[in-house]
Protein backbone atom coordinates (compact mmCIF):
# COMPACT_ATOMS: atom_id res chain seq x y z
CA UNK A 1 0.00 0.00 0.00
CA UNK A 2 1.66 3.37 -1.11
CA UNK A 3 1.77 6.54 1.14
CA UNK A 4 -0.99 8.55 -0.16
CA UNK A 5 1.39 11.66 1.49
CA UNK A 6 3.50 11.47 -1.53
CA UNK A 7 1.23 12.91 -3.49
CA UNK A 8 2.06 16.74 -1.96
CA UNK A 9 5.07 16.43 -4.48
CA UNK A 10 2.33 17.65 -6.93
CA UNK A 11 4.73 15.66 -10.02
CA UNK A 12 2.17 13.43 -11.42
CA UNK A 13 2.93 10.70 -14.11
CA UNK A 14 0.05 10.28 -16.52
CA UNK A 15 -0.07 7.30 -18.99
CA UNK A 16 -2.79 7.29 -22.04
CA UNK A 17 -3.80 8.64 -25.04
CA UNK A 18 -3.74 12.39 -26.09
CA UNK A 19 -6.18 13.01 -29.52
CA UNK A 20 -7.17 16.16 -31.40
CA UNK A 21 -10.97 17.12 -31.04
CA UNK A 22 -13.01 18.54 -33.50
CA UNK A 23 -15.55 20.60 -32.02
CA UNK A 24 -18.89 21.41 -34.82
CA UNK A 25 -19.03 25.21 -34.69
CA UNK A 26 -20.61 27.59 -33.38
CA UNK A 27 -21.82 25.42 -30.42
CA UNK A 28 -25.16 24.05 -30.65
CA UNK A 29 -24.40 22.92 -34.42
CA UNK A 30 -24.93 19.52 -35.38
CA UNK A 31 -21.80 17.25 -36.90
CA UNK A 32 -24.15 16.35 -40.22
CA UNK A 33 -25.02 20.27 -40.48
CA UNK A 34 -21.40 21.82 -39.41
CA UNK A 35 -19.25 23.36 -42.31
CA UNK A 36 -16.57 24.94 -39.90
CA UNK A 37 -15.36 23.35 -36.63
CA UNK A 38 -12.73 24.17 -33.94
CA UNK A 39 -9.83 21.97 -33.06
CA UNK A 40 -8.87 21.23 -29.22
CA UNK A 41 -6.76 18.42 -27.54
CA UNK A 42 -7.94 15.43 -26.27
CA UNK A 43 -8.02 12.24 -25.03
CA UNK A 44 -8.79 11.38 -21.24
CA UNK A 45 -5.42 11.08 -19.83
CA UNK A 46 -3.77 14.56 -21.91
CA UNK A 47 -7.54 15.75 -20.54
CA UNK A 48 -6.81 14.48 -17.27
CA UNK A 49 -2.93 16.14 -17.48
CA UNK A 50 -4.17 19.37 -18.49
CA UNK A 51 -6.35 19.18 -15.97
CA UNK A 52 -3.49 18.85 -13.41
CA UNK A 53 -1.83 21.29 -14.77
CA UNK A 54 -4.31 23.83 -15.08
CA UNK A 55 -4.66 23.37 -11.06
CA UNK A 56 -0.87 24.44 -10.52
CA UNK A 57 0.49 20.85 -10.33
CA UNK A 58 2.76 19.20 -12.76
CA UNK A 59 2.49 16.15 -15.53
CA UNK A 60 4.54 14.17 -17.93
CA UNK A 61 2.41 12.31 -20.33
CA UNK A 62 3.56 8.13 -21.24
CA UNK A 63 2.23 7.96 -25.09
CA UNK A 64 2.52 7.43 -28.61
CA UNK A 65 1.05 10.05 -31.46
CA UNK A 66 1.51 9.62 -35.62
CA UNK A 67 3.98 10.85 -36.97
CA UNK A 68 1.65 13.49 -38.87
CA UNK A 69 0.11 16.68 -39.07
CA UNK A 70 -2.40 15.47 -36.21
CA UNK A 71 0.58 13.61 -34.01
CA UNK A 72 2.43 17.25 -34.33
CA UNK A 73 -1.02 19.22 -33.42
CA UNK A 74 -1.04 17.05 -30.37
CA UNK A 75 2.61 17.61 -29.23
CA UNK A 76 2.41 21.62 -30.16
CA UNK A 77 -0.84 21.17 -27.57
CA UNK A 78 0.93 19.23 -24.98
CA UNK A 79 3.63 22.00 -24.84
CA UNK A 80 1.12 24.98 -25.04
CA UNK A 81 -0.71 22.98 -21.50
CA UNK A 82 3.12 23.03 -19.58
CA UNK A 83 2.99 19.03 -20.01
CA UNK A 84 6.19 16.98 -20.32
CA UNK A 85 6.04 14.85 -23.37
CA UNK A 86 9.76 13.65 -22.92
CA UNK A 87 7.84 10.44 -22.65
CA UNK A 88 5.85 10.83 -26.21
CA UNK A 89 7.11 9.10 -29.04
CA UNK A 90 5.93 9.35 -31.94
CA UNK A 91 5.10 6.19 -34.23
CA UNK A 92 5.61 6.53 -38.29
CA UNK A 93 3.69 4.16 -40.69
CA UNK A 94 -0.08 3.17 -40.89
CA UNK A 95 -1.19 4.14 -37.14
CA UNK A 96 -3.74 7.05 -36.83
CA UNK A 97 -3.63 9.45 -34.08
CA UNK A 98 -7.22 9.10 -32.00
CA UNK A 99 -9.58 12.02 -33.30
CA UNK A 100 -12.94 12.53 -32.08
CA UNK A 101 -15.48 14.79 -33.99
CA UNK A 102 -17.64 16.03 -31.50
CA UNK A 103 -21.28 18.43 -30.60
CA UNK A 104 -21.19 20.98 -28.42
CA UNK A 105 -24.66 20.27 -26.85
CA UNK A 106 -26.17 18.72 -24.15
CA UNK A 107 -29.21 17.32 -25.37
CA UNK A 108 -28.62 14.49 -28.02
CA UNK A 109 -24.98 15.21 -28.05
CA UNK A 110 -22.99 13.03 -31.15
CA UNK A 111 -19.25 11.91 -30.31
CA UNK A 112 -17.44 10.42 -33.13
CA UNK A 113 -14.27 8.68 -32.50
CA UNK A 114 -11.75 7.14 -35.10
CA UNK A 115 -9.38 4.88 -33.23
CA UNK A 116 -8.67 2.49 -35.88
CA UNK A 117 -4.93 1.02 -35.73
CA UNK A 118 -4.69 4.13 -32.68
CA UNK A 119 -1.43 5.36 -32.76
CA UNK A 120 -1.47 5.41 -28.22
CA UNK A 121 -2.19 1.48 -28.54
CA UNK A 122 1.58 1.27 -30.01
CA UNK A 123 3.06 2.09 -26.62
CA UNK A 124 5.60 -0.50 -25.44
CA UNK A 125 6.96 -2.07 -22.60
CA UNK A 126 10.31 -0.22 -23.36
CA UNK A 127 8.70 3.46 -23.57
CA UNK A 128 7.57 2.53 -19.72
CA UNK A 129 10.75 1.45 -19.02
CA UNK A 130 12.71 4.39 -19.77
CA UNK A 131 10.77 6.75 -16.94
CA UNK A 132 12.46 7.52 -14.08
CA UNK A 133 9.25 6.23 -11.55
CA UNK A 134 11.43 7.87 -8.41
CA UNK A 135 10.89 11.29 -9.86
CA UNK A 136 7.36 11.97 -9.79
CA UNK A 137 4.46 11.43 -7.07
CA UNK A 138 2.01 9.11 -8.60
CA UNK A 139 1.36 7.24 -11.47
CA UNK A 140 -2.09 7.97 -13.27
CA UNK A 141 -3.76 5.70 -16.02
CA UNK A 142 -7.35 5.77 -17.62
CA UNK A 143 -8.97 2.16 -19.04
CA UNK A 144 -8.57 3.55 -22.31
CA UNK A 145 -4.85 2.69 -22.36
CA UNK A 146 -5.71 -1.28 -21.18
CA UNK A 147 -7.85 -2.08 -24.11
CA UNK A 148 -5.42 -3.38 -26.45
CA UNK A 149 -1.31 -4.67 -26.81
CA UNK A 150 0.87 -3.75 -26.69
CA UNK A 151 -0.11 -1.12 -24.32
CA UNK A 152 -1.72 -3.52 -22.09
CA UNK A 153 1.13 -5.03 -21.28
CA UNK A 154 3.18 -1.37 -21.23
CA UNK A 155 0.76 -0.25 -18.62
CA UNK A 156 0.72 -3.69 -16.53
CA UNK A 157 4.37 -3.23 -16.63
CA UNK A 158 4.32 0.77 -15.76
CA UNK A 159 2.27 -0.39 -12.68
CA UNK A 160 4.63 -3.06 -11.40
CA UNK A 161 7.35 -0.47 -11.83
CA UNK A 162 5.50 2.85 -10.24
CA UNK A 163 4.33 0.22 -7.11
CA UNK A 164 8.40 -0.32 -7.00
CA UNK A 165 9.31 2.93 -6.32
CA UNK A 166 6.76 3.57 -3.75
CA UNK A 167 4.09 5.68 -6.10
CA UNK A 168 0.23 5.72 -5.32
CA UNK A 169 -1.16 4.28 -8.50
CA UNK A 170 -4.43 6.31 -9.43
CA UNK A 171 -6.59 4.40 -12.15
CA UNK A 172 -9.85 5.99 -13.70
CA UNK A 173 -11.54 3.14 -15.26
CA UNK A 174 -13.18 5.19 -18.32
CA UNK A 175 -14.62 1.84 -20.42
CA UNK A 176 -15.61 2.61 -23.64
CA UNK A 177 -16.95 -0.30 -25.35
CA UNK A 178 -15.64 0.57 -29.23
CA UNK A 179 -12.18 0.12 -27.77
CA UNK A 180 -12.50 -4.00 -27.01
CA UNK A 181 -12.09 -6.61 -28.64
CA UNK A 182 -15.13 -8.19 -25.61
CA UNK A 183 -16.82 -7.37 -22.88
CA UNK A 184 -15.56 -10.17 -21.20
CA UNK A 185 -11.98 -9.25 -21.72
CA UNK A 186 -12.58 -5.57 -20.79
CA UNK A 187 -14.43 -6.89 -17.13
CA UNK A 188 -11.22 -9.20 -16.62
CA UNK A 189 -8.71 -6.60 -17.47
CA UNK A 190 -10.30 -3.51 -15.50
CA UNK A 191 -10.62 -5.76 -12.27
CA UNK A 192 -7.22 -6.76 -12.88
CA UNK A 193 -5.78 -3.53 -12.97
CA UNK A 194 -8.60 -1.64 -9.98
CA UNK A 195 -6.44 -4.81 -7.90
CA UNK A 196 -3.87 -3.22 -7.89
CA UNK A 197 -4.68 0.15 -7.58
CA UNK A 198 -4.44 2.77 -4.37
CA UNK A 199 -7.24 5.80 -5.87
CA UNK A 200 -10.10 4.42 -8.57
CA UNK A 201 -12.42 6.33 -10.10
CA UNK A 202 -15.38 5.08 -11.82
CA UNK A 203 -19.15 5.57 -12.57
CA UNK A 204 -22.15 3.19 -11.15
CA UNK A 205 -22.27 2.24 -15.04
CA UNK A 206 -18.26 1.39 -15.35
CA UNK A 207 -18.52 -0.76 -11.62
CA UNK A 208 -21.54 -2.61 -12.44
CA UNK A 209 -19.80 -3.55 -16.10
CA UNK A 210 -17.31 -4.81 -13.98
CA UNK A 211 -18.84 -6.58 -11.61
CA UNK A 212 -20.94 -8.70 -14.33
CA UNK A 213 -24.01 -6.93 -12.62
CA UNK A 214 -25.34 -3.52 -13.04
CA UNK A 215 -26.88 -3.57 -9.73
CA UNK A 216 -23.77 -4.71 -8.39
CA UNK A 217 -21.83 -2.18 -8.87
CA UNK A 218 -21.57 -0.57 -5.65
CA UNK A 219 -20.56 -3.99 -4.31
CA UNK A 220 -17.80 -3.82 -6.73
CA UNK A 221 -16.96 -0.35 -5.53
CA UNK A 222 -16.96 -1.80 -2.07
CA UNK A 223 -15.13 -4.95 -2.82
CA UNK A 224 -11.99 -3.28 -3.84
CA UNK A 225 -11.02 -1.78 -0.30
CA UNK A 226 -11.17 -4.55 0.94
CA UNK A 227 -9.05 -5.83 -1.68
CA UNK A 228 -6.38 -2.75 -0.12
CA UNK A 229 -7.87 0.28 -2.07
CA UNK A 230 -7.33 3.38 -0.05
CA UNK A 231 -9.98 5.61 -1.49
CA UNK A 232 -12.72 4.69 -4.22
CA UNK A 233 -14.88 6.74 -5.57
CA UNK A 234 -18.28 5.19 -7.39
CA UNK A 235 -19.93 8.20 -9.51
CA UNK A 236 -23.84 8.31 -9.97
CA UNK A 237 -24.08 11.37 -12.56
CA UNK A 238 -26.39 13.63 -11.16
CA UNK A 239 -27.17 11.96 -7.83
CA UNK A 240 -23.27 12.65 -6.78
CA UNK A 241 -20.65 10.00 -5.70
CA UNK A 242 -20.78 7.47 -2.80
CA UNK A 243 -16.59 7.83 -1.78
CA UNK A 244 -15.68 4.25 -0.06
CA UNK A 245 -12.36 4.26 2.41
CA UNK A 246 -11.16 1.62 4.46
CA UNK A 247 -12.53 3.86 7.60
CA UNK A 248 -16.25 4.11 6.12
CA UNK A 249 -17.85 5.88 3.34
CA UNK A 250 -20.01 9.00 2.75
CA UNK A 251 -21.98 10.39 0.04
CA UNK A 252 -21.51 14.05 -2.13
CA UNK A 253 -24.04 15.82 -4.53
CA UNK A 254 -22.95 17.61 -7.51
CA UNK A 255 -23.26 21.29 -8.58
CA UNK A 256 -26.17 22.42 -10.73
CA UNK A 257 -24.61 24.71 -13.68
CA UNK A 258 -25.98 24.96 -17.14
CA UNK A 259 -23.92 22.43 -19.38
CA UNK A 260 -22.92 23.14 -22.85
CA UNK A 261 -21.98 19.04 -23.39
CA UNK A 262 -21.49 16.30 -21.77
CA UNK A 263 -18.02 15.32 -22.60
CA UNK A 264 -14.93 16.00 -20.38
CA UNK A 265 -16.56 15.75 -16.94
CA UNK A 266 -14.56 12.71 -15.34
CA UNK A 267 -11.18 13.77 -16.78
CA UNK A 268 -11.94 17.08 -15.18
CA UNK A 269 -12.88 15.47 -11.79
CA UNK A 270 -10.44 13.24 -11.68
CA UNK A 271 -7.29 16.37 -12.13
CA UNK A 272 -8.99 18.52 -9.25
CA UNK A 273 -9.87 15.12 -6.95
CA UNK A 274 -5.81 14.23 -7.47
CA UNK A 275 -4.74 18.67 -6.95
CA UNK A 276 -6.85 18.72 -3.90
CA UNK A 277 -5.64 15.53 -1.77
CA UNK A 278 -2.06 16.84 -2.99
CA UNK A 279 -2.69 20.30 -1.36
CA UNK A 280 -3.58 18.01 2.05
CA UNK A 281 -7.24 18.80 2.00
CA UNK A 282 -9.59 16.67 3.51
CA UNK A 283 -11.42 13.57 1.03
CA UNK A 284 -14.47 15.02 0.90
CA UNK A 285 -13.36 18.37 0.23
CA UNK A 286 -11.02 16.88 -2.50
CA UNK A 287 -14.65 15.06 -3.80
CA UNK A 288 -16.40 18.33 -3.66
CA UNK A 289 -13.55 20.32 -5.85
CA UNK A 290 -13.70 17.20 -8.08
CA UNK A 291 -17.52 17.63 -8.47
CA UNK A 292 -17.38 21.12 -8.96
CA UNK A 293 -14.43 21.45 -11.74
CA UNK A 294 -16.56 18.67 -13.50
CA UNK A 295 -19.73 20.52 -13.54
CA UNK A 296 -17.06 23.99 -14.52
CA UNK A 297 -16.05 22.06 -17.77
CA UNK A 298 -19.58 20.74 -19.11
CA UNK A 299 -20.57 24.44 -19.28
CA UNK A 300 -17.17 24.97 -21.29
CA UNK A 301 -16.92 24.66 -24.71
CA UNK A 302 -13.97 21.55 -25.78
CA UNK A 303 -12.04 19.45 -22.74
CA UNK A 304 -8.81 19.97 -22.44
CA UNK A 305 -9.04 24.26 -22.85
CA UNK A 306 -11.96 24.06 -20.17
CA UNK A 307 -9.99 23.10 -17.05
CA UNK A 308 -10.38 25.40 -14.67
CA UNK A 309 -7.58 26.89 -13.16
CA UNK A 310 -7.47 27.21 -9.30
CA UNK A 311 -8.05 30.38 -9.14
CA UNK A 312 -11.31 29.60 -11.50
CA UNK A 313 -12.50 27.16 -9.29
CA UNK A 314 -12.16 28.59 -5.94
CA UNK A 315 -13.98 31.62 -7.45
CA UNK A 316 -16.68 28.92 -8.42
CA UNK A 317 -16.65 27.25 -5.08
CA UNK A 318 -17.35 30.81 -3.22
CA UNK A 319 -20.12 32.07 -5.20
CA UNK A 320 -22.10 28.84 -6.66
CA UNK A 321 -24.98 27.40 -4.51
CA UNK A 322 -23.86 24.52 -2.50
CA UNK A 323 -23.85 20.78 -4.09
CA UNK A 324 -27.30 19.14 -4.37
């Protein structure tokens, strides 16, 4: 079990997938009606980086990109958000950076995502192996980077390595189906990996899948502390979270704001749930600011350029109504 107190070094490790976004413009336009559109980055874990960085902390990013116009859009993005890509290689040939062409709209919302041959899925054992695990804080990994070798393995091996050098492993399961080969492969892999994990993140949806039950998700949620999870929490859109410790569990509600989209949300909790404990505030608190930055970012228009700052959210958290 890793000392949660490391993560106050605020040097975070993130391992996943960074994408361009394609955002139909002005907001409110549908994809089939669009003619112009905006670009942003994305991808959940350069989301959840940004996010990080955004709240003062700092992040290295484990990937691959293409070795194209949209790999180098990616890396100029990376560098414009202050996050290290010393660990982002890029991959020539046939792979395809991810790209998703998305709505900004929250009724009906389309997301379209190309991640054929993905160009992140080509990350190998020996990119993991060249970080230097002692020099950051925590590792941090999203499901998306689990769903297919070699970066399975790269991960798996990025774990066993991080857990080495004494770093809280932080794991937001994120399952999206059009990644997996099976279901049954994706429930074996993500309970695999929540195993060995210190901090998981997750939605009632993304436990139940999990568990092999959608009513027994919370089970799941429960099942993995005693399994030596220090902190879970199990997300239940807008009736809040349900945050499970080894000492007991309590419940938060989420902020009411008027969303743009639904996209970005977890990535966004997940960077201001991870900036919070760092700063040595209290779980719930760290929940709350989690919540909040979430509900900051579906009002946004794209992910990645909606993270708040701090500043942003603590002027959020002082004049918004109190969660639900």
């Amino acid at each position: 079990m890793a000392d949660l107190a490391r993560l106050s070094g605020r040097n975070f490790l993130v391992i996943g997938r960074a994408g361009m976004d394609l955002y139909a413009d002005p907001p409110g336009t549908r994809i089939e009606e669009a003619t112009r559109f905006t670009a942003a980055l994305g991808g959940s874990s350069a989301n959840t980086a940004a996010a990080l960085t955004r709240q003062g902390c700092r992040a290295a990013l484990v990937t691959c990109v293409s070795d194209d116009a949209v790999g180098r859009f990616c890396l100029a993005q990376l560098d414009a958000f202050g996050i290290d890509r010393t660990h982002v290689r890029s991959v020539a040939g046939e792979v395809r950076n991810s790209l998703a062409v998305v709505e900004t709209r929250a009724e009906g919302c389309q997301s379209v995502i190309y991640r054929n041959n993905a160009a992140d899925f080509a990350m190998t054992v020996a990119d993991v192996e060249t970080v230097n695990y002692s020099a950051f804080d925590a590792l941090i990994t999203t499901g998306t980077v689990l769903a297919a070798e070699p970066s399975r393995g790269a991960a798996f091996r990025a774990f066993d390595l991080g857990r080495a050098a004494g770093l809280p492993l932080i794991f937001d399961v994120d399952y999206r189906p059009y990644s997996w080969p099976s279901a049954a492969v994706a429930a074996e892999v993500y309970s695999r990996a929540a195993a060995q994990c210190d901090v998981i993140v997750g939605n009632d949806v993304e436990f139940g899948f999990m568990a092999g039950d959608p009513d027994r998700g919370l089970d799941k949620a429960r099942s993995l502390i005693a399994e030596d999870a220090q902190i879970v929490v199990y997300k239940m859109g807008e009736k809040g979270a349900i945050t499970i410790t080894p000492e007991g569990e309590f419940a938060t509600g989420i902020y009411r704001t008027q969303a743009l989209k639904p996209t970005g949300a977890g990535d966004s909790f997940l960077g201001a749930l991870v900036a919070a404990l760092a700063d040595g505030r209290p779980l719930r608190e760290a929940v709350l600011r989690g919540s909040a930055a979430a509900a900051m970012v579906v009002a946004r228009v794209a992910c990645a350029p909606a993270m708040p700052t701090t500043a942003e959210l603590d002027d959020f958290l002082r004049h918004h109504p109190g969660p639900t």
